[in-house]
C-alpha atoms as a PDB file:
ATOM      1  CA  UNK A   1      -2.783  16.171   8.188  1.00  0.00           C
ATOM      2  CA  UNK A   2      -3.483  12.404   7.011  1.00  0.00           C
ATOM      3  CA  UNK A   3      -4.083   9.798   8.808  1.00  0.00           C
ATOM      4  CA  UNK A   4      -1.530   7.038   7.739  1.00  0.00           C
ATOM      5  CA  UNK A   5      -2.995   3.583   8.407  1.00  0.00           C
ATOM      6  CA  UNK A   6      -0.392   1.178   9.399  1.00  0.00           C
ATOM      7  CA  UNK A   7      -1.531  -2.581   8.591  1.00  0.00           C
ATOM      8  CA  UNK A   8       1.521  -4.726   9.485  1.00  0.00           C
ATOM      9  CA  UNK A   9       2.148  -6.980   6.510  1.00  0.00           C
ATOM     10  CA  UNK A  10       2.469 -10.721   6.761  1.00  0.00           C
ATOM     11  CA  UNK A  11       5.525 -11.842   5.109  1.00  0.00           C
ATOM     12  CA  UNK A  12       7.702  -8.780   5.722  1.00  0.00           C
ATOM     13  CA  UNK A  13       8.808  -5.391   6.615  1.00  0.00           C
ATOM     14  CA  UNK A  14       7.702  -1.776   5.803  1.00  0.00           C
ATOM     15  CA  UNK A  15      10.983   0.077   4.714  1.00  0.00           C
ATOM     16  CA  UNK A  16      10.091   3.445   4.253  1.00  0.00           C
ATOM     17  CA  UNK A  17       6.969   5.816   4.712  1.00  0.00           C
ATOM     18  CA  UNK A  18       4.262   6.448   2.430  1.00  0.00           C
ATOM     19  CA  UNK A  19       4.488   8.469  -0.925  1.00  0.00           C
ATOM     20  CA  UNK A  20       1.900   9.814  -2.941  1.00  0.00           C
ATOM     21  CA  UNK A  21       1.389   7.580  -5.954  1.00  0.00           C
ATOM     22  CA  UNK A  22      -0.763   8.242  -9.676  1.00  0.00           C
ATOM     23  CA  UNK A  23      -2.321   4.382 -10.063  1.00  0.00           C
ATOM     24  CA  UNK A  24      -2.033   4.339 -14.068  1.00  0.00           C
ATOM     25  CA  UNK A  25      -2.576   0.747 -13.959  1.00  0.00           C
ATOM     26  CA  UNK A  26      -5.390  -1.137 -11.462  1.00  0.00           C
ATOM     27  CA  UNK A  27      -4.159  -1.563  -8.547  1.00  0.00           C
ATOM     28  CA  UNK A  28      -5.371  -3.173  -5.001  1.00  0.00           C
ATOM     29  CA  UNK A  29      -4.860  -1.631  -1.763  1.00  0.00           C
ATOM     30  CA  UNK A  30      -4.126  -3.380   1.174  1.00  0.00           C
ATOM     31  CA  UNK A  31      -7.705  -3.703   2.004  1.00  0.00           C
ATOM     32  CA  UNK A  32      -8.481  -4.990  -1.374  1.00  0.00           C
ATOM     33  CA  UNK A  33     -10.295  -2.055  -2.436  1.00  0.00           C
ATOM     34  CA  UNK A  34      -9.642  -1.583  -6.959  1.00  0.00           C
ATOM     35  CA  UNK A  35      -7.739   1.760  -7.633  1.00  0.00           C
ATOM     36  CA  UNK A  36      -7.156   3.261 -10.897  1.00  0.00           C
ATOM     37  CA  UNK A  37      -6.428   6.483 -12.486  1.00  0.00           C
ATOM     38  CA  UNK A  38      -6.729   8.253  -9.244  1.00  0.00           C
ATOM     39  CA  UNK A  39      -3.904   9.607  -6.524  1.00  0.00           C
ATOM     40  CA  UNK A  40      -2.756   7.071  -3.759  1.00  0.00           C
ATOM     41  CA  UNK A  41      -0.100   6.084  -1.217  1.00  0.00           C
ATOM     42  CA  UNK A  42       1.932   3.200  -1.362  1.00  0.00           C
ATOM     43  CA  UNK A  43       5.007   1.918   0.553  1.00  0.00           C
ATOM     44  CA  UNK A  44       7.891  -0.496   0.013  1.00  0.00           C
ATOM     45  CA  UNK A  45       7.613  -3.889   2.152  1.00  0.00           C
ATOM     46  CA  UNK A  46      10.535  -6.277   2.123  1.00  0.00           C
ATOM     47  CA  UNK A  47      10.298  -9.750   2.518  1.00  0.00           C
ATOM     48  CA  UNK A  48      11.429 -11.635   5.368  1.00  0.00           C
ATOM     49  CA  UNK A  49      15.272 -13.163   4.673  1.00  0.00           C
ATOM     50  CA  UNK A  50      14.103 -16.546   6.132  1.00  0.00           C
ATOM     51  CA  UNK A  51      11.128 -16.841   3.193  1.00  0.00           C
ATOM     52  CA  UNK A  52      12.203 -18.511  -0.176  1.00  0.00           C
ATOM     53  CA  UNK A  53      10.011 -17.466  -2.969  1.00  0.00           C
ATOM     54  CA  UNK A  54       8.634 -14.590  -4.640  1.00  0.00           C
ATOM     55  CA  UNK A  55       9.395 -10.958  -4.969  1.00  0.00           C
ATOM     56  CA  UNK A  56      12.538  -9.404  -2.835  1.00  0.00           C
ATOM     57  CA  UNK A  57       9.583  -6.178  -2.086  1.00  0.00           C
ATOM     58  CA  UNK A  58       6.416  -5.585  -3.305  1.00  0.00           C
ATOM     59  CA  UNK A  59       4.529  -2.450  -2.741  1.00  0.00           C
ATOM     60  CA  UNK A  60       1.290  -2.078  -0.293  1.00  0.00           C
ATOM     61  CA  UNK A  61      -0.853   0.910  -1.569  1.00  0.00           C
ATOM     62  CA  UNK A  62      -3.751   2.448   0.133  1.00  0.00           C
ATOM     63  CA  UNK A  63      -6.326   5.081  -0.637  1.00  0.00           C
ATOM     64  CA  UNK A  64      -7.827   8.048   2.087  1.00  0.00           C
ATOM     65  CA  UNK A  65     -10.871   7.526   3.424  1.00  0.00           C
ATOM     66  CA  UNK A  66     -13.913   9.611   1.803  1.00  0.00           C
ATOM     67  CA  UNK A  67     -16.177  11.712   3.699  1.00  0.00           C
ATOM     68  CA  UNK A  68     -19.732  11.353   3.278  1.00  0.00           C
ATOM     69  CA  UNK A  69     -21.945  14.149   4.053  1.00  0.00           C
ATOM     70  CA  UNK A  70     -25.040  13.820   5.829  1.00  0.00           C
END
């Protein structure tokens, strides 16, 4: 099972869960980590309706955490 972060974004709302995602473009995740040609998750987040400006939604992407061995 994976272990869905859930950072709460500033300006508006998650509206739906996460999806796997191919990044064929760079991307950043939430966290500001770079992401490219590799498998991801990524959500819709809508604005708030009392903001002017900007995008409507925007996506907020995130990668799983990697396990190191020891």
């Amino acid at each position: 099972m994976r272990a869905e972060p859930n950072p709460t974004p500033f300006f508006g709302d998650a509206i739906g869960p996460w999806h796997d995602h191919f990044a064929w473009l760079p991307i950043r995740t939430y966290d500001q980590r770079l992401v490219w040609l590799k498998w991801c998750r990524r959500r819709c987040v809508q604005k708030h309706q009392y903001l002017d400006g900007g995008g409507d939604f925007w996506f907020q992407y995130h990668i799983e955490p990697v396990e190191v061995a020891a």
